[in-house]
C-alpha atoms as a PDB file:
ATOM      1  CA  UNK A   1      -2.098   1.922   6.329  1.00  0.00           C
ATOM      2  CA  UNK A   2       0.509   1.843   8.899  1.00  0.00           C
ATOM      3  CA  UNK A   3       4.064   2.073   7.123  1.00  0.00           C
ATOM      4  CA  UNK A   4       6.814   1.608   9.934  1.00  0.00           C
ATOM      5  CA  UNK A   5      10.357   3.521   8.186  1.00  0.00           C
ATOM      6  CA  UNK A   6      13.762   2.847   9.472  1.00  0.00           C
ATOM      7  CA  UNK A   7      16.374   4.817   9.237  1.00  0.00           C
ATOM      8  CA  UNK A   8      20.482   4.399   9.847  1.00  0.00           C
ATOM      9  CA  UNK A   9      22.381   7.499   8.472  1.00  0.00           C
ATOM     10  CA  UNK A  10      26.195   7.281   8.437  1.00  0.00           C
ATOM     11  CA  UNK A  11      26.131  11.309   9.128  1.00  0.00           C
ATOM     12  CA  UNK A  12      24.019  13.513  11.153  1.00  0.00           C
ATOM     13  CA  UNK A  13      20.846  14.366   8.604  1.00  0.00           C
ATOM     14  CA  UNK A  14      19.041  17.333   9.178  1.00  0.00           C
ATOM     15  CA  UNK A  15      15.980  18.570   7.630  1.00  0.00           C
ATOM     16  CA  UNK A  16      15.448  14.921   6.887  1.00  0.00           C
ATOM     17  CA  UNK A  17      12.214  13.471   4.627  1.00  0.00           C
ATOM     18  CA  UNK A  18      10.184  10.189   3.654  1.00  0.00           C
ATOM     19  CA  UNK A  19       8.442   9.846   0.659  1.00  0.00           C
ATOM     20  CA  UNK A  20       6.251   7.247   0.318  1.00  0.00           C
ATOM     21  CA  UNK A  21       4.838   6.637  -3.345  1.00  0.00           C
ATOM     22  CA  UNK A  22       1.969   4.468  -4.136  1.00  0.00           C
ATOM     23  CA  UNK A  23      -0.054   3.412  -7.096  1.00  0.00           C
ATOM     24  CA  UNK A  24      -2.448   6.164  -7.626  1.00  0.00           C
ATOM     25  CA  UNK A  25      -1.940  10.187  -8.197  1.00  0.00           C
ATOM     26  CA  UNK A  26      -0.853  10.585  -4.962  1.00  0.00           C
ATOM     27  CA  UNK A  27       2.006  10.518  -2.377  1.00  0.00           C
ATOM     28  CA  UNK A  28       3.204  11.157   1.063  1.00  0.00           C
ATOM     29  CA  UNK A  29       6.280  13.299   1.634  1.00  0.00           C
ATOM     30  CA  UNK A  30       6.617  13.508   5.279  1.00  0.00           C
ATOM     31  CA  UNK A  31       9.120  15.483   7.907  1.00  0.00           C
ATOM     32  CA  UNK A  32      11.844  13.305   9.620  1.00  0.00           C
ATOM     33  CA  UNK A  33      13.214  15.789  11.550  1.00  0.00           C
ATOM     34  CA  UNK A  34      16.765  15.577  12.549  1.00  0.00           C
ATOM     35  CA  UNK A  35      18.172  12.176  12.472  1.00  0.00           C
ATOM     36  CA  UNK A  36      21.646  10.894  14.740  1.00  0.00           C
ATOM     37  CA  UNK A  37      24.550   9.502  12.968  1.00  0.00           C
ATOM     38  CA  UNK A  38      25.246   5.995  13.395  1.00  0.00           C
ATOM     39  CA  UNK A  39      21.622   4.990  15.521  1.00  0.00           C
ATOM     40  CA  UNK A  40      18.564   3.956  14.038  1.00  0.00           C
ATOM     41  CA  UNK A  41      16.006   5.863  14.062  1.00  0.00           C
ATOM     42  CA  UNK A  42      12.215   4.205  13.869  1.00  0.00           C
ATOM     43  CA  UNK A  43       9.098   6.128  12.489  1.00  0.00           C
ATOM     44  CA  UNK A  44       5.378   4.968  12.324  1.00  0.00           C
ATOM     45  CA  UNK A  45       3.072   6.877  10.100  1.00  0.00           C
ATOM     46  CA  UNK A  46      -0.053   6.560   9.746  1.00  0.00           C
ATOM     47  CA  UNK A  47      -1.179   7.321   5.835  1.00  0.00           C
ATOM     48  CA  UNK A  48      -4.832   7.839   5.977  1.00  0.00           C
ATOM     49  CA  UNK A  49      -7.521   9.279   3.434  1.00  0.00           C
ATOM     50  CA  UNK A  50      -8.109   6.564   0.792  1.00  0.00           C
ATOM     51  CA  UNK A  51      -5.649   3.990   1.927  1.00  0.00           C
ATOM     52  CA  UNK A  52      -7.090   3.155   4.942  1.00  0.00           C
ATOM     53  CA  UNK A  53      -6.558  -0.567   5.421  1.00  0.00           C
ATOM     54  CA  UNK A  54      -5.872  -1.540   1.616  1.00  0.00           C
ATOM     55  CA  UNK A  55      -2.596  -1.911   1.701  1.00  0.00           C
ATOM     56  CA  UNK A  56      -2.394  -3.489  -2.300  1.00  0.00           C
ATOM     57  CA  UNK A  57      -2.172   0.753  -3.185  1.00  0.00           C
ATOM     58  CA  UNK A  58       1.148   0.222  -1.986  1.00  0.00           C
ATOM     59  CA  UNK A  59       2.185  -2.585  -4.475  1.00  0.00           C
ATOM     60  CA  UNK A  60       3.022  -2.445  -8.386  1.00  0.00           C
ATOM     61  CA  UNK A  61       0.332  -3.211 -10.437  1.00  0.00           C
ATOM     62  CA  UNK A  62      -0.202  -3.480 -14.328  1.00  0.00           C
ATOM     63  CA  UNK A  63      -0.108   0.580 -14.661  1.00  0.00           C
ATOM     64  CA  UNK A  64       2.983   1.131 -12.212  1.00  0.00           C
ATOM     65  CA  UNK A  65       5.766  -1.608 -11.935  1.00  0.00           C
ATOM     66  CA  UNK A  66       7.748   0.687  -9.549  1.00  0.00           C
ATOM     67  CA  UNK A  67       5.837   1.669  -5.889  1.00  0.00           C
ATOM     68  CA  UNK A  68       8.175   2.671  -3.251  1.00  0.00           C
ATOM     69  CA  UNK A  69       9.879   5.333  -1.131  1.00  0.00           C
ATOM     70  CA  UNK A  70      13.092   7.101  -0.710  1.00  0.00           C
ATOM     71  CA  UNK A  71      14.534   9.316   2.069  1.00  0.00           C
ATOM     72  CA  UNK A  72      16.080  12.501   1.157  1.00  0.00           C
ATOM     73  CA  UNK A  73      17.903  14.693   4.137  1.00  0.00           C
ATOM     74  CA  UNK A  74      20.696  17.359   4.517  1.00  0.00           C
ATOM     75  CA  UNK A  75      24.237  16.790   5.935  1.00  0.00           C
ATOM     76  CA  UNK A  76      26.947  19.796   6.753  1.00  0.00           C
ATOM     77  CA  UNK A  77      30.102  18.973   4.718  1.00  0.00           C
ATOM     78  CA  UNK A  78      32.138  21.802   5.944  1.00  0.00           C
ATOM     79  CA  UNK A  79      30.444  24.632   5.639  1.00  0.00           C
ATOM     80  CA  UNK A  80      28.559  23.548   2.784  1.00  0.00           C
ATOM     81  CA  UNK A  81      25.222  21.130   2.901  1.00  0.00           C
ATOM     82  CA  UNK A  82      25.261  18.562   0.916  1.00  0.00           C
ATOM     83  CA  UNK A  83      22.194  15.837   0.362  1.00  0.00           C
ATOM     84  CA  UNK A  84      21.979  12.270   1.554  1.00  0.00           C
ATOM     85  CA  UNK A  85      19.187  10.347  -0.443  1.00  0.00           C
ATOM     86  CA  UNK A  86      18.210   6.774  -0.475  1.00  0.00           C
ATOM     87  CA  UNK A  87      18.920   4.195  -3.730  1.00  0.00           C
ATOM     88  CA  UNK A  88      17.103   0.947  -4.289  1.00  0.00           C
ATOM     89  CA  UNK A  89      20.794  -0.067  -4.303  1.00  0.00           C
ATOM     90  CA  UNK A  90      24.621   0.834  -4.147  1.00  0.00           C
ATOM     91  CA  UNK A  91      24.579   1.174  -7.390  1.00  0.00           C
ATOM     92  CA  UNK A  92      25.692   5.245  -7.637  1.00  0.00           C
ATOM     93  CA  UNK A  93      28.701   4.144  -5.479  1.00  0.00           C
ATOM     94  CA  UNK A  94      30.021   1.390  -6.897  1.00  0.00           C
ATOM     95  CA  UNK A  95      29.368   3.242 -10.485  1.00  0.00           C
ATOM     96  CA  UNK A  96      30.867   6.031  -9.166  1.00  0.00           C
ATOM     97  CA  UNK A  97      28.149   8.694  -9.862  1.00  0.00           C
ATOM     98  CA  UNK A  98      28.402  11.919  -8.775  1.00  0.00           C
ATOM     99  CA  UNK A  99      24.695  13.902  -8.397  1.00  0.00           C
ATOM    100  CA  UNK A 100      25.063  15.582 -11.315  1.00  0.00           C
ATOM    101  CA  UNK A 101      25.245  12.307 -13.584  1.00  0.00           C
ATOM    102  CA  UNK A 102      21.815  11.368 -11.831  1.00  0.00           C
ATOM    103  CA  UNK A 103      20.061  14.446 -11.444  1.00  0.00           C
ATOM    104  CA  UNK A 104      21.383  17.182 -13.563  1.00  0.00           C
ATOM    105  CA  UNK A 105      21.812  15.543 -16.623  1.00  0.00           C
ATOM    106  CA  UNK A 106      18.697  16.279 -18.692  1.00  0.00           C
ATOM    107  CA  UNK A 107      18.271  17.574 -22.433  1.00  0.00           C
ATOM    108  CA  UNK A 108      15.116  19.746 -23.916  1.00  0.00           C
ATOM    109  CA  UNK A 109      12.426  19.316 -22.030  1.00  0.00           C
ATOM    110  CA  UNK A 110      13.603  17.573 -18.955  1.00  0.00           C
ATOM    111  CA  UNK A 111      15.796  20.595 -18.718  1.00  0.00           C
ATOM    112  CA  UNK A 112      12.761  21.639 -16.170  1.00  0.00           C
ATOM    113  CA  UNK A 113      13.957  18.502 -13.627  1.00  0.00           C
ATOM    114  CA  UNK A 114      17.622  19.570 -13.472  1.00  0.00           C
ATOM    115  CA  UNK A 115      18.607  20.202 -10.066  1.00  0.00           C
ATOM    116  CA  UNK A 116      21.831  21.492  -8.466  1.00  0.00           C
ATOM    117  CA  UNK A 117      22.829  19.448  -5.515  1.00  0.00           C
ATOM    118  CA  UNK A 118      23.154  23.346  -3.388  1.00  0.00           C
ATOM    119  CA  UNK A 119      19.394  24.346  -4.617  1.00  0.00           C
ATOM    120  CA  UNK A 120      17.949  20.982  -2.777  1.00  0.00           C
ATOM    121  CA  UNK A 121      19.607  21.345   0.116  1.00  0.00           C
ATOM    122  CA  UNK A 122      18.217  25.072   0.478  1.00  0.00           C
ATOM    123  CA  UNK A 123      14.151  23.735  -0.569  1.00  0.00           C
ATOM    124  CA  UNK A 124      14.820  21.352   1.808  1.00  0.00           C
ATOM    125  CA  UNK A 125      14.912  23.788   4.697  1.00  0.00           C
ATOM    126  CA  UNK A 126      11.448  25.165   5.963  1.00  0.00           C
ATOM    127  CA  UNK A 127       8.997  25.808   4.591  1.00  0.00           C
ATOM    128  CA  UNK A 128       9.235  23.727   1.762  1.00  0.00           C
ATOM    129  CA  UNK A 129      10.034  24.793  -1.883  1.00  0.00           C
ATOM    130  CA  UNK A 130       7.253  23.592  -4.003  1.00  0.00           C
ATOM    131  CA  UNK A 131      10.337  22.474  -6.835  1.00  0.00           C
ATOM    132  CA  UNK A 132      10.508  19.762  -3.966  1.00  0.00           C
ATOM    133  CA  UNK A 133       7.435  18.036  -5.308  1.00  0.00           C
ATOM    134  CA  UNK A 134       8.599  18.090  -9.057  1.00  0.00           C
ATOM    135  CA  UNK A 135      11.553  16.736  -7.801  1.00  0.00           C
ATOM    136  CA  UNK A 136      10.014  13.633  -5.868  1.00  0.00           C
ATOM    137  CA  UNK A 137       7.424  13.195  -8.737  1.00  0.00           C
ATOM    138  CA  UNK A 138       9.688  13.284 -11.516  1.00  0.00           C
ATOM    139  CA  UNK A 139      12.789  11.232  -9.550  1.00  0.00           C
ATOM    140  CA  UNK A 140      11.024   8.935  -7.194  1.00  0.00           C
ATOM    141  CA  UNK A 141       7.475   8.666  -8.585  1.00  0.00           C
ATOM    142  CA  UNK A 142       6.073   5.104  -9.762  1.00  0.00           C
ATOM    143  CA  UNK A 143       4.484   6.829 -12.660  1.00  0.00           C
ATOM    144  CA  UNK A 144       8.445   7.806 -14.422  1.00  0.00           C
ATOM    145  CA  UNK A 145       9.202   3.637 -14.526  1.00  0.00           C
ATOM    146  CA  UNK A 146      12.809   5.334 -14.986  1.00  0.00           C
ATOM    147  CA  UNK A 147      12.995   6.590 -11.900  1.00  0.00           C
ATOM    148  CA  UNK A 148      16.002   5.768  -9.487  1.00  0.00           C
ATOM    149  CA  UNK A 149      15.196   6.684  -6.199  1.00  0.00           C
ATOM    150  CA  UNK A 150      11.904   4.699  -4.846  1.00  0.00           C
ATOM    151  CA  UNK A 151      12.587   1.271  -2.962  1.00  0.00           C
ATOM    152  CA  UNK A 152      10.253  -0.977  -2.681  1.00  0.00           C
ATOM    153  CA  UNK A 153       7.999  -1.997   0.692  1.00  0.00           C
ATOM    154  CA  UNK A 154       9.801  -4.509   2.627  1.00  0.00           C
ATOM    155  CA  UNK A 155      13.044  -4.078   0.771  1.00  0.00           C
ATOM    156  CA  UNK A 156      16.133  -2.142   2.064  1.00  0.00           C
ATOM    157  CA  UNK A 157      17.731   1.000   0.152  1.00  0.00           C
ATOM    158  CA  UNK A 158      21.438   2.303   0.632  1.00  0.00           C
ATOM    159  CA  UNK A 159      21.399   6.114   1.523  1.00  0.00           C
ATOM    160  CA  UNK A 160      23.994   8.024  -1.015  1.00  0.00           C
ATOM    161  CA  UNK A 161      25.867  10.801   0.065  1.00  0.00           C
ATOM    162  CA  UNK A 162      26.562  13.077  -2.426  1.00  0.00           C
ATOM    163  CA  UNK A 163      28.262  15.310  -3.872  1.00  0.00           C
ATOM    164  CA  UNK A 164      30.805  12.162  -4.001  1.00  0.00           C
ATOM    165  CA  UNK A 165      28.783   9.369  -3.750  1.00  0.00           C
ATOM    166  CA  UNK A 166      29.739   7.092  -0.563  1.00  0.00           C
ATOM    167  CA  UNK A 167      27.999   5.050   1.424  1.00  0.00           C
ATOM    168  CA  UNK A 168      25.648   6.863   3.854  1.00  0.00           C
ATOM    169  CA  UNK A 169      23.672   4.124   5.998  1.00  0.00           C
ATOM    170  CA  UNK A 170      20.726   2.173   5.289  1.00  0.00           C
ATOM    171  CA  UNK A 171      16.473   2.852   4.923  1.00  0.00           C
ATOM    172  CA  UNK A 172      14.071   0.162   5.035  1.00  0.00           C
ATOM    173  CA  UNK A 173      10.368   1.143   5.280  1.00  0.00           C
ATOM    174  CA  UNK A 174       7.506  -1.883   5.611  1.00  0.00           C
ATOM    175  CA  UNK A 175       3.402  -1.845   6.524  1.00  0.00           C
ATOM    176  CA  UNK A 176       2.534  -3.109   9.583  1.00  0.00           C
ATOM    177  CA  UNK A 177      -0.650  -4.188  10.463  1.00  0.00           C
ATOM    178  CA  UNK A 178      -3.121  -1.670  12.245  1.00  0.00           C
ATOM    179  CA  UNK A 179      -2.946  -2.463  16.439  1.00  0.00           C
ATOM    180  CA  UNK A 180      -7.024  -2.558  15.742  1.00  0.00           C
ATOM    181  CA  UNK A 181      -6.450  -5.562  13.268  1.00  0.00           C
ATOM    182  CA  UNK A 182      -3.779  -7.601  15.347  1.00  0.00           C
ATOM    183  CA  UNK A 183      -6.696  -7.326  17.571  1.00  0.00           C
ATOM    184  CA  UNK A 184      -8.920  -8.914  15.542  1.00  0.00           C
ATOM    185  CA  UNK A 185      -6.753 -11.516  14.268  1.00  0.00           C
ATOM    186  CA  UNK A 186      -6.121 -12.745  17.784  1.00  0.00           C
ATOM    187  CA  UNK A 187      -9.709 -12.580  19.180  1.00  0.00           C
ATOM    188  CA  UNK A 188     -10.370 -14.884  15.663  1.00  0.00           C
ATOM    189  CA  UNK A 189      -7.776 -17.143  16.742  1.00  0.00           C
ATOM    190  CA  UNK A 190      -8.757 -17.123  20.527  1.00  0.00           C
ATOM    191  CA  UNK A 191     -12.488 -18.710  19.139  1.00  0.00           C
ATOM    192  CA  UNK A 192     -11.537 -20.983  16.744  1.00  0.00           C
ATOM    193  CA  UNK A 193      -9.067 -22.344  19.293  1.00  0.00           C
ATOM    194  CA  UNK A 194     -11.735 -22.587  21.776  1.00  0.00           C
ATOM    195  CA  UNK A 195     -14.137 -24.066  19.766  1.00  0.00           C
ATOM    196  CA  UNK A 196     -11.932 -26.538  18.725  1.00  0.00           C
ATOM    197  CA  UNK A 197     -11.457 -27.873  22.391  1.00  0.00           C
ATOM    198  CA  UNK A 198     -15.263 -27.468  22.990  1.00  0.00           C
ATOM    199  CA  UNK A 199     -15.698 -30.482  19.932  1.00  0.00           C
ATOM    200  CA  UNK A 200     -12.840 -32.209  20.870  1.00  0.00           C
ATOM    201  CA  UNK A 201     -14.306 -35.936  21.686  1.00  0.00           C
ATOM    202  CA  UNK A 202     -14.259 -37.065  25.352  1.00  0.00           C
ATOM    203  CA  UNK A 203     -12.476 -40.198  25.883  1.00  0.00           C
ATOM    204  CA  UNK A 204     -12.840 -42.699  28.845  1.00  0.00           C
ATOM    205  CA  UNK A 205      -9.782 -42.943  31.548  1.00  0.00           C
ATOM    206  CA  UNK A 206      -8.398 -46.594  32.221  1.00  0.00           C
END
């Protein structure tokens, strides 16, 4: 599976992520790099293993009614970092949310997935901080249905940045079809084209 990403941040990201979810145990979380403010910035990966060319692991289904992905990078407010992460909407802006209502929040047990806003920014930095994973699980995982962060394929998400939550550009992450398949697709076409003009009746000029 070929999943093109697009990303627009509003400020310079560094240390910038992609997670892509899916509808089995697994996921992708995936380096960005350092992204520009204010320019797109295009990314094709290539997720391999058991999603080669089945593309319907990337869709809901009966067990998971939320498949997406979210982007998750680090921006220099001053001299502190602060985190810019994608929303399926603008709906922590126009709410008014502040990171803490979204992600430090938890009672008892889900104590474990409270996260200050400072402590992501620093797993975010290489090498990676393995509460990184607990955090994508538990916040943008399919398999929470609660979960805010994951957007689905083909849809757009609104990049938050916190710690006061304003707009911070636009994510939009689709599959594309493998190169080998548009291929394939074409040659099809080319025949049935062909043989359609090879049957094609010859009629008499005046």
């Amino acid at each position: 599976v070929i999943m093109q990403l697009q990303v627009t941040p509003t400020r310079a990201l560094r240390d910038a992520y992609v997670y892509y979810g899916n509808n089995q145990s697994t996921a992708d979380f995936l380096s960005l790099g350092t992204l520009p403010a204010n320019q797109m910035t295009v990314f094709n990966h290539t997720l391999t293993g058991q999603f080669d060319n089945q593309p319907q692991f990337f869709q809901p289904n009966a067990f998971r009614s939320v498949v997406g992905y979210f982007v998750i990078g680090v921006f220099d407010q001053g001299t502190t970092p602060a985190i810019s992460v994608s929303f399926p909407n603008d709906s922590p802006i126009t709410s008014g949310k502040t990171w803490n209502d979204i992600f430090n929040s938890g009672t008892g047990f889900d104590t474990f997935y409270n996260y200050d806003e400072q402590q992501i920014a620093g797993y975010l930095a290489p090498p990676l901080n393995n509460a990184i994973e607990n955090f994508s699980d538990h916040y943008g995982d399919g398999r929470h249905p609660s979960a805010p962060l994951p957007t689905l394929y083909g849809h757009v998400g609104t990049l938050v940045n916190f710690s006061t939550a304003e707009f911070g550009g636009i994510v939009f992450a689709t599959i594309v079809p493998e190169p080998s398949s548009i291929t394939l697709v074409s040659a099809a076409g080319i025949i049935l084209v062909g043989g359609a003009l090879i049957r094609r009746p010859k009629r008499p000029c005046n």
